[in-house]
N, C-alpha and C. Protein backbone atom coordinates (compact mmCIF):
# COMPACT_ATOMS: atom_id res chain seq x y z
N UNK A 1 54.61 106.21 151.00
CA UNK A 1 54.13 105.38 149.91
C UNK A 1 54.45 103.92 150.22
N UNK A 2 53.55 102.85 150.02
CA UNK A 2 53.92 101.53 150.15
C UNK A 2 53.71 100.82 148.95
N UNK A 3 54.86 99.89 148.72
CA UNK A 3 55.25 99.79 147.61
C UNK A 3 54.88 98.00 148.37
N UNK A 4 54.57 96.98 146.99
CA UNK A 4 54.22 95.44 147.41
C UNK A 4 54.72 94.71 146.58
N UNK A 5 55.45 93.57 147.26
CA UNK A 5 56.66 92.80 146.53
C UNK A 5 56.41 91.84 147.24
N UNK A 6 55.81 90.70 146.03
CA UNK A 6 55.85 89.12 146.61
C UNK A 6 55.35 88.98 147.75
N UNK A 7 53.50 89.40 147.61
CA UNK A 7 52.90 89.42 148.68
C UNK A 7 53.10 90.27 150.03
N UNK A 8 54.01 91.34 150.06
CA UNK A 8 54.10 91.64 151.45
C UNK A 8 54.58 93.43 151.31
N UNK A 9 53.70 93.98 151.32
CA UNK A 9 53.72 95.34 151.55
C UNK A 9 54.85 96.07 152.39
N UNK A 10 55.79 97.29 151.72
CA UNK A 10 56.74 97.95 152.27
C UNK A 10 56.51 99.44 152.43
N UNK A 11 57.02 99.82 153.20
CA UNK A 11 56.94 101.24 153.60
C UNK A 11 58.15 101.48 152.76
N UNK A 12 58.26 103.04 152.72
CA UNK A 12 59.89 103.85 152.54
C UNK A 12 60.59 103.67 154.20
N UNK A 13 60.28 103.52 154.88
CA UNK A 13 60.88 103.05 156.01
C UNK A 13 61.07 101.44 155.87
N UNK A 14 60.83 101.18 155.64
CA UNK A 14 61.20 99.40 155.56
C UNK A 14 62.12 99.64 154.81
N UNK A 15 62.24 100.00 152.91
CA UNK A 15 62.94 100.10 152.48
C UNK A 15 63.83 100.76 152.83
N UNK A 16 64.22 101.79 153.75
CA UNK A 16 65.22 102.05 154.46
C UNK A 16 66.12 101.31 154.93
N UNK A 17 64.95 100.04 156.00
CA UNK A 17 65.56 99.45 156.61
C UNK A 17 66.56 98.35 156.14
N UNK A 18 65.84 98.38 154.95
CA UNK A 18 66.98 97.25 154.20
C UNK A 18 67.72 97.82 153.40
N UNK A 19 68.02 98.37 153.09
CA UNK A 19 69.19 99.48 152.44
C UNK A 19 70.65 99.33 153.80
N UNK A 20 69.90 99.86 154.82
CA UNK A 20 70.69 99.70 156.39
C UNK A 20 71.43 98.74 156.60
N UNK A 21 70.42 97.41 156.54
CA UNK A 21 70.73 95.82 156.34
C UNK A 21 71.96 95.75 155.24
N UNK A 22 71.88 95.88 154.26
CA UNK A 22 72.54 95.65 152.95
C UNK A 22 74.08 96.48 153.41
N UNK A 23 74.02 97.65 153.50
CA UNK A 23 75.26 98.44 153.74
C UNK A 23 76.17 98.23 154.96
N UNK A 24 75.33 97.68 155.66
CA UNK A 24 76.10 97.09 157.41
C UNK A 24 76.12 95.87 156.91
N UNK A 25 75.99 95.00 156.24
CA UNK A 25 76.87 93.44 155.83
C UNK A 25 77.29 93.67 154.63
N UNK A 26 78.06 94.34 153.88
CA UNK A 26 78.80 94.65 152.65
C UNK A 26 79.08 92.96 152.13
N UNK A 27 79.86 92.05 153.13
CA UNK A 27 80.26 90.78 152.77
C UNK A 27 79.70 89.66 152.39
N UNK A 28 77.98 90.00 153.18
CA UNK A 28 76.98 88.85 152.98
C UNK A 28 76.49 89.13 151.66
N UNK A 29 76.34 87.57 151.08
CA UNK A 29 75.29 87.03 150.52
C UNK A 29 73.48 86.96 150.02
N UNK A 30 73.41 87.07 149.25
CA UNK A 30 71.95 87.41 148.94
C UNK A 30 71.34 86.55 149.62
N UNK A 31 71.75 84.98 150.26
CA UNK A 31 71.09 84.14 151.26
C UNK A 31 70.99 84.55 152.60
N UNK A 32 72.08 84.95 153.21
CA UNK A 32 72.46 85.50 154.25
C UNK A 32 71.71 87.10 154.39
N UNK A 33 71.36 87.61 153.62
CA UNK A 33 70.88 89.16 153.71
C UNK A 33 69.17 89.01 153.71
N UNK A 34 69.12 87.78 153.13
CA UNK A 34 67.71 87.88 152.98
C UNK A 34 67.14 86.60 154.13
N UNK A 35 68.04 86.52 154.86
CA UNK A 35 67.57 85.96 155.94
C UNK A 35 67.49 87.06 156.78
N UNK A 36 68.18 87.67 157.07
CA UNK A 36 68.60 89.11 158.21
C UNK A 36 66.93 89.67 158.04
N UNK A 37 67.03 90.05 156.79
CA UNK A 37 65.64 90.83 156.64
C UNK A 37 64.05 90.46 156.63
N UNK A 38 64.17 88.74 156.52
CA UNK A 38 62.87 87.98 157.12
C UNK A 38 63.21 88.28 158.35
N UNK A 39 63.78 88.21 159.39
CA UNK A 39 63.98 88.03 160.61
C UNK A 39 64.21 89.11 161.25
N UNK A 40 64.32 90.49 160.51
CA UNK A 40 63.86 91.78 161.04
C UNK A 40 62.62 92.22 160.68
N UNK A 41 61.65 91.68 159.95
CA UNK A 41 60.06 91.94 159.71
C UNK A 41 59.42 90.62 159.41
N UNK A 42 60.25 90.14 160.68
CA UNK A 42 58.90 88.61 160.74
C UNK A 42 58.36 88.00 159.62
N UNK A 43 59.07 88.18 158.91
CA UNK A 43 58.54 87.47 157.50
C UNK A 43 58.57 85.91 157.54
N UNK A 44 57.29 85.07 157.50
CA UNK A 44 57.47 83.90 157.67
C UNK A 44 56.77 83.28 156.95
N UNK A 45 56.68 82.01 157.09
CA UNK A 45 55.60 81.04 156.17
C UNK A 45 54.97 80.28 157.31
N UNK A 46 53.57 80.19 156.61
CA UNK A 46 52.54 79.59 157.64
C UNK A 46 53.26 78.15 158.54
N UNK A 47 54.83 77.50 157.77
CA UNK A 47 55.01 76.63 159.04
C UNK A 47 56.33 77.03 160.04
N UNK A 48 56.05 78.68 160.32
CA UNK A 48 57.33 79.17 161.02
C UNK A 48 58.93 79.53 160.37
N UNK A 49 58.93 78.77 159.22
CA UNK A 49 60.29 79.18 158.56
C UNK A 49 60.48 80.50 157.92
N UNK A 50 61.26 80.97 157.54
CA UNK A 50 61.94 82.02 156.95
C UNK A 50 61.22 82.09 155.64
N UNK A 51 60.65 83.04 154.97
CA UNK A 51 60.29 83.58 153.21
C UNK A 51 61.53 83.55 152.64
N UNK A 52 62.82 83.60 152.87
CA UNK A 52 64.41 84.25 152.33
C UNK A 52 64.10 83.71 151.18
N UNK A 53 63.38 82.97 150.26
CA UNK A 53 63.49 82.86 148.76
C UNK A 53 62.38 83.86 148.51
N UNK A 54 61.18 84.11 148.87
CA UNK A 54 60.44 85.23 149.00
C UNK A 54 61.67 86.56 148.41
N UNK A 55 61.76 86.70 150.09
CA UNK A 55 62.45 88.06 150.06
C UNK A 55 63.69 88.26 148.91
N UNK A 56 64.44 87.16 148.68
CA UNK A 56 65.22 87.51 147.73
C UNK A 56 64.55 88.12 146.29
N UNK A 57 63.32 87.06 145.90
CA UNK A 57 62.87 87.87 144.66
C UNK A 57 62.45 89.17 144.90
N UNK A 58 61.90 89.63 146.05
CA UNK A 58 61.36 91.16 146.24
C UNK A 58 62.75 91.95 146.08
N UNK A 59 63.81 91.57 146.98
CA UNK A 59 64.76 92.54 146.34
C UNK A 59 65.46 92.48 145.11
N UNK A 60 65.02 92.07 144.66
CA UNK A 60 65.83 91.56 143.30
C UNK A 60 64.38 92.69 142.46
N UNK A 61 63.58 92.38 142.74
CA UNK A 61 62.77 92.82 141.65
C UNK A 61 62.68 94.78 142.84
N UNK A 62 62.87 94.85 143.65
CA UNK A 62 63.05 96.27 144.47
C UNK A 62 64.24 96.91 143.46
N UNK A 63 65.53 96.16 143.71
CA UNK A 63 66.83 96.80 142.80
C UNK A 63 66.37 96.82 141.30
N UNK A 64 65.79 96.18 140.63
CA UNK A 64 65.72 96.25 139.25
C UNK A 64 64.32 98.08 139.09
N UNK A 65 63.50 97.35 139.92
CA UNK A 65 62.92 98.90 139.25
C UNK A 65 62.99 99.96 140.22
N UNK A 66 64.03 100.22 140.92
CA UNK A 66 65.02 101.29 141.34
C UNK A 66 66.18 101.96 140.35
N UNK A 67 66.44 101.01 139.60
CA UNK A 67 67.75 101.32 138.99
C UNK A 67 67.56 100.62 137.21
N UNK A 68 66.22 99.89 136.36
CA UNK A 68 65.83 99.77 135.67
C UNK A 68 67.28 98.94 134.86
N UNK A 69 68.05 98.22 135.97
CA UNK A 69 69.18 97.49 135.43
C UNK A 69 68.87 96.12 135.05
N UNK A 70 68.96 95.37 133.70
CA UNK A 70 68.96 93.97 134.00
C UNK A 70 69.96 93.45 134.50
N UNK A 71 70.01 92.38 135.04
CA UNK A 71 71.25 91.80 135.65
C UNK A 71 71.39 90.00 134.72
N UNK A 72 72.54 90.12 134.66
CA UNK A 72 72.95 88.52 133.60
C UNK A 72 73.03 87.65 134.82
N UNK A 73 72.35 86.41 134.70
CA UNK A 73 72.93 85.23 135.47
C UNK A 73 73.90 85.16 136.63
N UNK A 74 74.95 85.27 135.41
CA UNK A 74 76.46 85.52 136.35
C UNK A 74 76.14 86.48 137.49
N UNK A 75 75.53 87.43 137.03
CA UNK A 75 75.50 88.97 138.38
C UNK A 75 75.09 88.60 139.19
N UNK A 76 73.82 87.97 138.88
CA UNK A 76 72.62 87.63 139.79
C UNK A 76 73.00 86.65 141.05
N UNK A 77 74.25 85.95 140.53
CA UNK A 77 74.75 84.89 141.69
C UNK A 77 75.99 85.65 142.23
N UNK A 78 75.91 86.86 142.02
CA UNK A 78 77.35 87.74 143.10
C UNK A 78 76.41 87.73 144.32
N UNK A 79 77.59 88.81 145.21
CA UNK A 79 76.91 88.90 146.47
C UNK A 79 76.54 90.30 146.65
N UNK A 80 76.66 91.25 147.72
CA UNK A 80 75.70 92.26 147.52
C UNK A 80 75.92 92.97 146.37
N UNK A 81 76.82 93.10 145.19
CA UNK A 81 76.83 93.75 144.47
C UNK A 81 75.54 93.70 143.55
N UNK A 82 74.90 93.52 143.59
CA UNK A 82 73.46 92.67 142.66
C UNK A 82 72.46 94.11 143.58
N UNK A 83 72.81 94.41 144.93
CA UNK A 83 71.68 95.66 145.44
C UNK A 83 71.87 97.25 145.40
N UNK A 84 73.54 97.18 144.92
CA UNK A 84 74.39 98.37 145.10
C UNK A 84 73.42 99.21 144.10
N UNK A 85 72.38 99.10 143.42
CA UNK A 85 71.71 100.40 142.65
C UNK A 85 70.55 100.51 143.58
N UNK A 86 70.12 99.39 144.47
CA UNK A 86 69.22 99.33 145.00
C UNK A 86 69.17 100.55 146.09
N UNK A 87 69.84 100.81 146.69
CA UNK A 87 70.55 101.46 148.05
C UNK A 87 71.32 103.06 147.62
């Protein structure tokens, strides 16, 4: 099944892959994680840079209707704890 978040279509294997991502950097940052994961599926913008504000809303909106959690402000600026329903 492919599931589409902020323009860019995912497999259950992609989402795998970032589950993978997420659990092998426990320490990083929602900046830092969502760079990893532009830069493991080429995710870019037409002038070569990184989507990582992209990708952050896709996982943000991936964990919310995985786990149908809202998250407060405050949460939203932790670090991976914000994907732990996601995964």
């Amino acid at each position: 099944m492919i599931k589409r978040y902020c323009g860019k279509n995912f497999t259950e294997n992609d989402l795998d892959e970032i589950c993978r991502i997420i659990r092998e950097n426990p320490k990083e940052h929602r900046v830092s994680l969502s760079k990893i994961v532009c830069e493991t599926f080429n995710w870019k913008k037409p002038d070569g840079g990184l989507k990582d504000m992209s990708c952050r809303v896709a996982m943000l909106k991936m964990e919310k209707s995985k786990s149908g959690i809202k998250r407060s402000d405050k949460e939203s600026k932790a670090s991976t704890k914000i994907y732990s329903h996601f995964c």
